[in-house]
Protein backbone atom coordinates (compact mmCIF):
# COMPACT_ATOMS: atom_id res chain seq x y z
CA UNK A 1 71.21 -25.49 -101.38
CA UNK A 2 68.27 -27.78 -100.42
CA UNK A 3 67.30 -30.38 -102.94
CA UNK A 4 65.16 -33.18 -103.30
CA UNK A 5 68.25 -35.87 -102.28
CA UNK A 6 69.82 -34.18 -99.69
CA UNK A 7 66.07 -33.27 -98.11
CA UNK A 8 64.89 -37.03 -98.28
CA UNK A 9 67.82 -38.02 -96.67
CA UNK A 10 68.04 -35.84 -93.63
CA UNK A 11 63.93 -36.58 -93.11
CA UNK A 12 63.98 -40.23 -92.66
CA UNK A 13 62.91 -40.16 -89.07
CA UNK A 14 63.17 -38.42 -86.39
CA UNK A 15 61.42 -34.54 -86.61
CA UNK A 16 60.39 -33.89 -90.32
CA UNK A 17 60.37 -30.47 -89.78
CA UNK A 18 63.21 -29.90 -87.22
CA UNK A 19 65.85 -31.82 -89.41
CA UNK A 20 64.32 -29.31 -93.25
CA UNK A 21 65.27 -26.25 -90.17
CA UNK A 22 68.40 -27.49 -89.18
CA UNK A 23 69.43 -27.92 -92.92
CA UNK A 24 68.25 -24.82 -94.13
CA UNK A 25 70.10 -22.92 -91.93
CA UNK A 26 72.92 -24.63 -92.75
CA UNK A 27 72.88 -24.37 -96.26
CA UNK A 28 71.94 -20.20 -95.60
CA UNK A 29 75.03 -19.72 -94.12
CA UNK A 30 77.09 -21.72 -96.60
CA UNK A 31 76.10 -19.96 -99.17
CA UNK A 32 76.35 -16.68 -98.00
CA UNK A 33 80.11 -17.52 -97.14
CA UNK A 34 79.94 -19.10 -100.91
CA UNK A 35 78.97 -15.72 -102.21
CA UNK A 36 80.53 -13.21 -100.19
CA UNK A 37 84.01 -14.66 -101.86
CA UNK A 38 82.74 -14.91 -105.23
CA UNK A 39 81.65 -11.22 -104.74
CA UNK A 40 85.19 -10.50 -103.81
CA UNK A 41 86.91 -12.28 -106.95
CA UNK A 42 84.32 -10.58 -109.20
CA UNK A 43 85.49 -7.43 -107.60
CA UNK A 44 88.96 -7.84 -107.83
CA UNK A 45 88.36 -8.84 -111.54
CA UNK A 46 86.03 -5.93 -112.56
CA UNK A 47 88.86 -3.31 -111.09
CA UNK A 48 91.45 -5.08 -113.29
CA UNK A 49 89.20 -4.81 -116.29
CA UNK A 50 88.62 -0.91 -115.12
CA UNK A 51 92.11 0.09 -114.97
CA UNK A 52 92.61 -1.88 -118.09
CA UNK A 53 90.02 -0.07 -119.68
CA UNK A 54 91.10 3.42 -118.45
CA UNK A 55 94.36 3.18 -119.47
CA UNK A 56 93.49 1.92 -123.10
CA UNK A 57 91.42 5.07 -123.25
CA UNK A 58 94.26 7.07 -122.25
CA UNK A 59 96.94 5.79 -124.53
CA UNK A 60 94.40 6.41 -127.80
CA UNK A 61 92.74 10.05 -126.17
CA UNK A 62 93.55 12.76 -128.18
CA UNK A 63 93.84 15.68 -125.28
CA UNK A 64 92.56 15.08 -121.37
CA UNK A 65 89.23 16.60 -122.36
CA UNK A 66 88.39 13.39 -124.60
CA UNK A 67 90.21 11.14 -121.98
CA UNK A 68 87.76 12.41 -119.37
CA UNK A 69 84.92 12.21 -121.36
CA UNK A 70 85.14 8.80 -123.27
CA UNK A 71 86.11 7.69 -119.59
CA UNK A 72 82.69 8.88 -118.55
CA UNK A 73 80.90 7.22 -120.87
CA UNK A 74 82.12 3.88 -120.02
CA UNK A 75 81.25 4.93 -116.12
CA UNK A 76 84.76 5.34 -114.88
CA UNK A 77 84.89 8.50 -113.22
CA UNK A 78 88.23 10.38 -112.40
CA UNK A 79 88.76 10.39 -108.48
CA UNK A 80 87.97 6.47 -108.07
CA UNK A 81 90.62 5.48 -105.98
CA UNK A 82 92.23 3.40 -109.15
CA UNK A 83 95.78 2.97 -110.16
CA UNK A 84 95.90 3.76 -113.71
């Protein structure tokens, strides 16, 4: 991420606007390495919570019918590739 510091101290001579480029895209592509893997913990995390959350609903469900449909109202849909 660019701020104030980090810019001042890459533009002290030399090309103003060549070295605010050349940091830019360096700071693009560390963050979209940055976020890629926080996108895959948060993933990882959210499908624990799901399968939590699906099997909580099935050990308090009544019959399959209210399984399925309390299960649909939290937006887990049967057939999503999830261990329950």
């Amino acid at each position: 991420m660019l701020t104030p510091v980090t810019l001042r101290a890459f533009t002290r001579g030399g090309s103003e606007a060549g070295r605010r480029c050349q940091m830019a895209r360096a700071s693009t592509s560390t963050e979209r390495g940055w976020l890629a893997e926080v996108r895959a913990e948060e993933k990882v995390l959210r499908d624990a919570q799901e399968r939590k959350a699906a099997r909580t609903v099935a050990g308090h469900s009544t019959d399959a019918t209210e399984c399925a449909q309390l299960l649909e109202m939290l937006g887990l849909y049967p057939g999503q590739d999830r261990e329950v």
